[in-house]
PDB file of N, CA and C in Angstrom:
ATOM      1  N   UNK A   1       1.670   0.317   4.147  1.00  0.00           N
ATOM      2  CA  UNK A   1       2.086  -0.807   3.334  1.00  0.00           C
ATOM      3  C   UNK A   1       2.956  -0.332   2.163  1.00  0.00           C
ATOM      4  N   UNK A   2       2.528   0.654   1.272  1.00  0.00           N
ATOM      5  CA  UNK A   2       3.135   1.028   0.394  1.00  0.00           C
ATOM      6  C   UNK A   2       4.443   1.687   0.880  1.00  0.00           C
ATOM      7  N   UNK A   3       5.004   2.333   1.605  1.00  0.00           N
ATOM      8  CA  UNK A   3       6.852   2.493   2.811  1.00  0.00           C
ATOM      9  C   UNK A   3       6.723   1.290   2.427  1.00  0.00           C
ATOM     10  N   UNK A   4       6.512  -0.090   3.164  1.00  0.00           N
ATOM     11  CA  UNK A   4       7.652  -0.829   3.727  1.00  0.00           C
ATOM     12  C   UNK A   4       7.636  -1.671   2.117  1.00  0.00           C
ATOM     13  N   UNK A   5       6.204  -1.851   0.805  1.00  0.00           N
ATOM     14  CA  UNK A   5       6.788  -1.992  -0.256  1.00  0.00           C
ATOM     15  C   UNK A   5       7.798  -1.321  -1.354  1.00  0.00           C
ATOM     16  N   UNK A   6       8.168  -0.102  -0.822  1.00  0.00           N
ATOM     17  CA  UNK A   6       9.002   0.719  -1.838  1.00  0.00           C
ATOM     18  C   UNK A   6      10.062   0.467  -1.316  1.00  0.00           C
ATOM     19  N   UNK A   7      10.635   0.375   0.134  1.00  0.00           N
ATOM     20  CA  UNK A   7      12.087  -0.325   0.429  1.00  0.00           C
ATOM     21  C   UNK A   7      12.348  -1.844   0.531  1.00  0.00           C
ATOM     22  N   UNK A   8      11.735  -2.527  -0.169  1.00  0.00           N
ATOM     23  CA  UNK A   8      12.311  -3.748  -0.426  1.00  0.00           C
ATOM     24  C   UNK A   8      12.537  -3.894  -1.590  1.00  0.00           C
ATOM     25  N   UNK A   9      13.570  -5.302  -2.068  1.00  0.00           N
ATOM     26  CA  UNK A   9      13.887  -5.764  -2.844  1.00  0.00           C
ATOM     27  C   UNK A   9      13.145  -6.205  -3.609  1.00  0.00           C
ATOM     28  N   UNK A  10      13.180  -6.431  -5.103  1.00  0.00           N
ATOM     29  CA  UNK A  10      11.673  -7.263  -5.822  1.00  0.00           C
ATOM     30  C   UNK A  10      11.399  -8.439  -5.692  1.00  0.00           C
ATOM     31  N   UNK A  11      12.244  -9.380  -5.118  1.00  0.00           N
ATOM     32  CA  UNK A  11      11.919 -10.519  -4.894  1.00  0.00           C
ATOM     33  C   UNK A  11      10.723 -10.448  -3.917  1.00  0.00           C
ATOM     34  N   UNK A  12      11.189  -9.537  -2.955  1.00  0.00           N
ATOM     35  CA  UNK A  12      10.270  -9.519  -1.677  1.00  0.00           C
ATOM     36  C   UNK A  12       8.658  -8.744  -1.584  1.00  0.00           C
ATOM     37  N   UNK A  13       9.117  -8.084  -3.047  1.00  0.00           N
ATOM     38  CA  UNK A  13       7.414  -7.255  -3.877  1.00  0.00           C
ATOM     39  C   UNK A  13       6.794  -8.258  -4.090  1.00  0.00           C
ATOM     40  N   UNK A  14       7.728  -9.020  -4.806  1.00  0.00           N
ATOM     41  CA  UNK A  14       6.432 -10.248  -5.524  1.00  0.00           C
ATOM     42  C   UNK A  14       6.095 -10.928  -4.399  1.00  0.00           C
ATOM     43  N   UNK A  15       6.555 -11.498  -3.329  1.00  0.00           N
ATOM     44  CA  UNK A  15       5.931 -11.793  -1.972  1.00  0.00           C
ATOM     45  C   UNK A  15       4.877 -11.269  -2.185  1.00  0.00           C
ATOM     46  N   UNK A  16       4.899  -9.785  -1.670  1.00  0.00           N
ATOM     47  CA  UNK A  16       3.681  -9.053  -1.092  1.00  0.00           C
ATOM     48  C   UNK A  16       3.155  -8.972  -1.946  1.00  0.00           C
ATOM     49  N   UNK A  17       2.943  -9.189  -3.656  1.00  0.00           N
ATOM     50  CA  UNK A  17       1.822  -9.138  -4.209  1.00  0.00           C
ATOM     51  C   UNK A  17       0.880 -10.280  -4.587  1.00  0.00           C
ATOM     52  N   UNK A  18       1.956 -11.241  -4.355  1.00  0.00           N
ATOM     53  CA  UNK A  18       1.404 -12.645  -3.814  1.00  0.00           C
ATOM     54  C   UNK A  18       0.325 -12.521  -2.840  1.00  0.00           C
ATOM     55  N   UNK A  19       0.800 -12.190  -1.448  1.00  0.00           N
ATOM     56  CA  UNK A  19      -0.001 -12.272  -0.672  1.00  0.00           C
ATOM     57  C   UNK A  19      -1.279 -11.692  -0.538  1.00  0.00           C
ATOM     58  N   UNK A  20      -0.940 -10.404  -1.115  1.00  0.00           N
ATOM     59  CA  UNK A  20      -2.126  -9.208  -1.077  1.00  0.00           C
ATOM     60  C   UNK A  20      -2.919  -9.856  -2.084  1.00  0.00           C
ATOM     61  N   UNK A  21      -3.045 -10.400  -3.070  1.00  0.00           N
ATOM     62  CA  UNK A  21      -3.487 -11.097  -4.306  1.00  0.00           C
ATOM     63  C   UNK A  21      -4.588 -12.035  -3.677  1.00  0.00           C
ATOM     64  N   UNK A  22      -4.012 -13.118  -2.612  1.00  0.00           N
ATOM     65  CA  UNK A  22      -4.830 -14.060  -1.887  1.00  0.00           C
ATOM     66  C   UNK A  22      -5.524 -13.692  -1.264  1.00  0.00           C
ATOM     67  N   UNK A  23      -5.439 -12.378  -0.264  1.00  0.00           N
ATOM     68  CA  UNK A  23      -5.924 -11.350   0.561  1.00  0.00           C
ATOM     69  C   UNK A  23      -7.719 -10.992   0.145  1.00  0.00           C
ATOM     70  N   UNK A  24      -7.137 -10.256  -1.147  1.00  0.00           N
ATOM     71  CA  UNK A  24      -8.148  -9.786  -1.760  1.00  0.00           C
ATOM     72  C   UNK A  24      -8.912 -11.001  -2.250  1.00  0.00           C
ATOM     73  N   UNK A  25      -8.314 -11.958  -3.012  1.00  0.00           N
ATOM     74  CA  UNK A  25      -9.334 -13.114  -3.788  1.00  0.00           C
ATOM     75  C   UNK A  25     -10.122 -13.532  -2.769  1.00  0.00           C
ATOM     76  N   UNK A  26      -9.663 -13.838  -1.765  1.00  0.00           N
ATOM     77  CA  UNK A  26     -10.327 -14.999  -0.572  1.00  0.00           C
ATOM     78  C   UNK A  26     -11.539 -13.447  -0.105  1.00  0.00           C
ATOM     79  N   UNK A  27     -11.684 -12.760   0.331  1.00  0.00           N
ATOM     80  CA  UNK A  27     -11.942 -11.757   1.148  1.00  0.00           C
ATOM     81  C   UNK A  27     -11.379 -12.035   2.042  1.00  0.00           C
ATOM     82  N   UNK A  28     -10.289 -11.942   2.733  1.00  0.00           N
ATOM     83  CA  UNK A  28      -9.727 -11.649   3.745  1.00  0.00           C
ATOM     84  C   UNK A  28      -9.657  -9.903   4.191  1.00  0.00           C
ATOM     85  N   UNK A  29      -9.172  -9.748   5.528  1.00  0.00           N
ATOM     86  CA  UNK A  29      -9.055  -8.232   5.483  1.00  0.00           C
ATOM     87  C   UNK A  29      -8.212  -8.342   6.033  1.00  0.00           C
ATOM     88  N   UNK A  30      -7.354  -7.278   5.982  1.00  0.00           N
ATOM     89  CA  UNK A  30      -5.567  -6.923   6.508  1.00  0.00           C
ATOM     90  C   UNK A  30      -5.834  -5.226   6.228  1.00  0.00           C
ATOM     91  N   UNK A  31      -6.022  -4.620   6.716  1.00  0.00           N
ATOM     92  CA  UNK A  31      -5.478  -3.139   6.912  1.00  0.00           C
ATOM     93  C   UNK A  31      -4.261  -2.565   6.911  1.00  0.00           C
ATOM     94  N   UNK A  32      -3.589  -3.598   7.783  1.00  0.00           N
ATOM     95  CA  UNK A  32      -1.980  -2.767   8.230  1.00  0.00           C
ATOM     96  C   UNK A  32      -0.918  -4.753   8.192  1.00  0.00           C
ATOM     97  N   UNK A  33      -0.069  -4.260   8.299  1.00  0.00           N
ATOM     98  CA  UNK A  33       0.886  -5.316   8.447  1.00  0.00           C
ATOM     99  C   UNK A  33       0.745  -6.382   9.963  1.00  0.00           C
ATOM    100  N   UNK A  34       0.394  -5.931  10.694  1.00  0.00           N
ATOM    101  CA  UNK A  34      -0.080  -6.639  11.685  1.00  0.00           C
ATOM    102  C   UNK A  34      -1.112  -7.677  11.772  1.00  0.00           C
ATOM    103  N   UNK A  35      -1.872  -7.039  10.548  1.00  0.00           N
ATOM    104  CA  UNK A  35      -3.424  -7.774  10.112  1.00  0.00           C
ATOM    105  C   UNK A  35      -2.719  -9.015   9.210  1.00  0.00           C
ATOM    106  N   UNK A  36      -1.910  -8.765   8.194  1.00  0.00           N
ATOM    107  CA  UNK A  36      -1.457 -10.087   7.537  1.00  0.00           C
ATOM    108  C   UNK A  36      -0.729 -11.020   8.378  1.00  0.00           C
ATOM    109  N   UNK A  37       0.171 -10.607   9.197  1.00  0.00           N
ATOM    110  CA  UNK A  37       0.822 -11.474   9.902  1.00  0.00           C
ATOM    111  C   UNK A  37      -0.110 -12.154  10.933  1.00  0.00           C
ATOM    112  N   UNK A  38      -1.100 -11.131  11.311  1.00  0.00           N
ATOM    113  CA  UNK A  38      -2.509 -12.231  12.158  1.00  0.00           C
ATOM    114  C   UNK A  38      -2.836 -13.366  11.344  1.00  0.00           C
ATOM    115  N   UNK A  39      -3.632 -12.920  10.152  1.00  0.00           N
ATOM    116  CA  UNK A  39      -3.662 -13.977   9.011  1.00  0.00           C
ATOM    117  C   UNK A  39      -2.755 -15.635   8.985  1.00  0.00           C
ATOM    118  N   UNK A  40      -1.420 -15.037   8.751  1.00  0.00           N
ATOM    119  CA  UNK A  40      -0.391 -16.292   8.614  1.00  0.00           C
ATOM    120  C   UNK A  40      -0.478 -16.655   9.688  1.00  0.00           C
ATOM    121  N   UNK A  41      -0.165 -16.074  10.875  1.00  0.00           N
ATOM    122  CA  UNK A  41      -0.385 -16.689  12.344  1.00  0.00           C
ATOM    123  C   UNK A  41      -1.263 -18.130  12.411  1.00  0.00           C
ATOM    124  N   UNK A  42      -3.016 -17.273  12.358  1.00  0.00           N
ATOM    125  CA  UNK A  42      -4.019 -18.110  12.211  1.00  0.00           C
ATOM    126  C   UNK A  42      -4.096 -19.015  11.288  1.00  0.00           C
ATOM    127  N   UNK A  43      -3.023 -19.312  10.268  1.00  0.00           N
ATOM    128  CA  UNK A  43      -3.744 -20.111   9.211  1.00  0.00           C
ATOM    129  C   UNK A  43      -4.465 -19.799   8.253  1.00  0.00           C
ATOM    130  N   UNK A  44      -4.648 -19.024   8.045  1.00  0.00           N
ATOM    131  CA  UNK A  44      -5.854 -18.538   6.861  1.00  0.00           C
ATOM    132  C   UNK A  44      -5.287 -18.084   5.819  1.00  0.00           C
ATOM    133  N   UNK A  45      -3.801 -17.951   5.704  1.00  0.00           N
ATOM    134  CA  UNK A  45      -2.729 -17.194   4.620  1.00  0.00           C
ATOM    135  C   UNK A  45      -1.826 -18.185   4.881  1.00  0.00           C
ATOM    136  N   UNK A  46      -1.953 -19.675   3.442  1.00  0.00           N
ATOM    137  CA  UNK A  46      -0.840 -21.012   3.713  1.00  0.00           C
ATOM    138  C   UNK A  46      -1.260 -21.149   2.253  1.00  0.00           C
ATOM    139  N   UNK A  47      -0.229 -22.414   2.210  1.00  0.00           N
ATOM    140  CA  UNK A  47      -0.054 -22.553   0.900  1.00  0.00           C
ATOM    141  C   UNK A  47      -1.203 -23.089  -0.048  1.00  0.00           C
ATOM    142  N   UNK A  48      -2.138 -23.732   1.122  1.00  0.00           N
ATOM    143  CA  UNK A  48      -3.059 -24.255   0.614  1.00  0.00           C
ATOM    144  C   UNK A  48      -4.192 -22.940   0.177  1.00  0.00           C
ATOM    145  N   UNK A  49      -4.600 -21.722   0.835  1.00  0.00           N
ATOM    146  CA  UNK A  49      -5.196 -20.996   0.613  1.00  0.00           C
ATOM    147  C   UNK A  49      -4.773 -20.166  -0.979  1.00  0.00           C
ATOM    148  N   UNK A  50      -3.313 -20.087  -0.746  1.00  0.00           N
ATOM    149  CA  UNK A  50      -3.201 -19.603  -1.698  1.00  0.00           C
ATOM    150  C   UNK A  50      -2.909 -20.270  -3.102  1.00  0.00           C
ATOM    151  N   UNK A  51      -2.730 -21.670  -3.118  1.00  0.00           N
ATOM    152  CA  UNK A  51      -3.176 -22.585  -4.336  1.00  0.00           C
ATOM    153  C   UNK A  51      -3.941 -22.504  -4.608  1.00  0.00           C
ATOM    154  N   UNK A  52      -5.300 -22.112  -4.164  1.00  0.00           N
ATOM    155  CA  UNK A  52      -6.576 -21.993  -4.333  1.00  0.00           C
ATOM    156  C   UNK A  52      -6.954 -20.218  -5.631  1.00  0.00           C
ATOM    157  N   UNK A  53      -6.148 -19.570  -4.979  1.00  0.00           N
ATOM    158  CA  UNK A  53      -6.275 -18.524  -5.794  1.00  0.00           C
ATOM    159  C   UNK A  53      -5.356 -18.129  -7.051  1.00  0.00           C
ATOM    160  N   UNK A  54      -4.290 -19.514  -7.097  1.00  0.00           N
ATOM    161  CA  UNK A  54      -3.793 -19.454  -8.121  1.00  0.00           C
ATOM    162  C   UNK A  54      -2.458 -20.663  -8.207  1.00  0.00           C
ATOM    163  N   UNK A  55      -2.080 -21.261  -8.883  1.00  0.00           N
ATOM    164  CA  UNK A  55      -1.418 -22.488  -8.551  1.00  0.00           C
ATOM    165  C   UNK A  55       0.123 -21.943  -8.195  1.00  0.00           C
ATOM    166  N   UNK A  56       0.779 -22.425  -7.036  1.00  0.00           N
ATOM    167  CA  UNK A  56       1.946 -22.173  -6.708  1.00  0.00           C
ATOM    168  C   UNK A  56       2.402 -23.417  -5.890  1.00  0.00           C
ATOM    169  N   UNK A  57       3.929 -23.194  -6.458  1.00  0.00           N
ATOM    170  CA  UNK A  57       4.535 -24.364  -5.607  1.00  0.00           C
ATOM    171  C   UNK A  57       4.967 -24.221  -4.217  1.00  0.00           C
ATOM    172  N   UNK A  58       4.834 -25.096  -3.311  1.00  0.00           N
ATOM    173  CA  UNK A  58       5.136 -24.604  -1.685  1.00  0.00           C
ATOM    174  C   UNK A  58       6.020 -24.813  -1.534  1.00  0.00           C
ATOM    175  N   UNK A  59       6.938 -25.147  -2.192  1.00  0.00           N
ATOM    176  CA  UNK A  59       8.616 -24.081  -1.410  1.00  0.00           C
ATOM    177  C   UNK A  59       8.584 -22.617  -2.136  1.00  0.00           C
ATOM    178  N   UNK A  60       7.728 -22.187  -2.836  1.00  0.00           N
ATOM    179  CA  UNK A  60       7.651 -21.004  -3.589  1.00  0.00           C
ATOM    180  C   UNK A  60       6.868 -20.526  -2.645  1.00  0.00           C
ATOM    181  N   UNK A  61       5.773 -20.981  -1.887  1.00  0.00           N
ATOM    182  CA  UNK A  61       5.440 -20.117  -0.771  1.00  0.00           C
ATOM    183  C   UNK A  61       5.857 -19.685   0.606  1.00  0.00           C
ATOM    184  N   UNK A  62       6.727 -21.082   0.457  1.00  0.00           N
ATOM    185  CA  UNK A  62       7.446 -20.671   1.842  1.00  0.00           C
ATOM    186  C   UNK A  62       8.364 -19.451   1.665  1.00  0.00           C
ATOM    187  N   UNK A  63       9.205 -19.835   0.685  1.00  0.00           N
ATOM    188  CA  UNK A  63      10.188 -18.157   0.583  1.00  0.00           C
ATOM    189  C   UNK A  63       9.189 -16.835   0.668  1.00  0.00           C
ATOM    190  N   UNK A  64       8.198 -17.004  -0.209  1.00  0.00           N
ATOM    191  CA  UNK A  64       6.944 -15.493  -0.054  1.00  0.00           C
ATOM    192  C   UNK A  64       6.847 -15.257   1.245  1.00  0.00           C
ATOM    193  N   UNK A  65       6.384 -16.425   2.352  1.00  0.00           N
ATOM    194  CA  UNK A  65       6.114 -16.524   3.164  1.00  0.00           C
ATOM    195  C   UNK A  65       7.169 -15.855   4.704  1.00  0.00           C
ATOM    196  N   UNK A  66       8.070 -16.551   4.664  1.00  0.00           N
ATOM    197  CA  UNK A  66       9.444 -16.261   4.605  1.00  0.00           C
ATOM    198  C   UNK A  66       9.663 -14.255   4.888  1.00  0.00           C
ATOM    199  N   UNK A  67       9.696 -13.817   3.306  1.00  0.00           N
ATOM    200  CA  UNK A  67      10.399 -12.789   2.845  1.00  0.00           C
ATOM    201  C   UNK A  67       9.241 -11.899   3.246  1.00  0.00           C
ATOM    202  N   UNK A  68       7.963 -12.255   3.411  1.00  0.00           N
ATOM    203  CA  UNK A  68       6.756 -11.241   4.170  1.00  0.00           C
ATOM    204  C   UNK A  68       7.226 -10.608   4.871  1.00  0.00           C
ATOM    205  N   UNK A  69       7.108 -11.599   6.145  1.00  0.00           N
ATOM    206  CA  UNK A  69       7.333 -11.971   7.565  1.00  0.00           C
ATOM    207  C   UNK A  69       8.282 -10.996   7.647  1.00  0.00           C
ATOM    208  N   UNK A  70       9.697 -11.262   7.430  1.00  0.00           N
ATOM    209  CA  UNK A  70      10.631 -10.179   7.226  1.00  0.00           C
ATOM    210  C   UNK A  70      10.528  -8.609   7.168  1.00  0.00           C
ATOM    211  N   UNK A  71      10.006  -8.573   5.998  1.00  0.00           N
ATOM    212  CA  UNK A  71       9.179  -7.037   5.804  1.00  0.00           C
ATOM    213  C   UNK A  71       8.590  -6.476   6.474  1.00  0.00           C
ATOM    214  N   UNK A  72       7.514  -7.557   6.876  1.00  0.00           N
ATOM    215  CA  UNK A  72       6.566  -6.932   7.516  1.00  0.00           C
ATOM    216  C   UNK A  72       6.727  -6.713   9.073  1.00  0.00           C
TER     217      UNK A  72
END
């Protein structure tokens, strides 16, 4: 995780610290990048989960969402 966060852009950090943020609050588990994108897959990493761990607007998650995906 930490490779594919040191070659991105910061827009696309704050993504991933977004996400990892919800990750951890909720207990979710993600090990590797495959594990988060299971996550979003399933539903369990949306905008609604992550309003929950802290207020964000959902076109602000979709770009996170978005710019993950990408990365990851």
């Amino acid at each position: 995780m930490q490779t594919i966060y040191d070659k991105v852009d910061r827009p696309t950090q704050n993504a991933l610290d977004r996400i990892w943020l919800t990750i951890e609050r909720l207990n979710l588990t993600a090990k590797n990048p495959r594990d988060i994108l299971a996550l979003m897959d399933a539903e369990k990493l949306t905008h609604d989960t992550a309003n929950q761990v802290e207020p964000i607007k959902k076109n602000t998650w979709k770009i996170y969402a978005q710019k993950a995906r990408k990365a990851l």
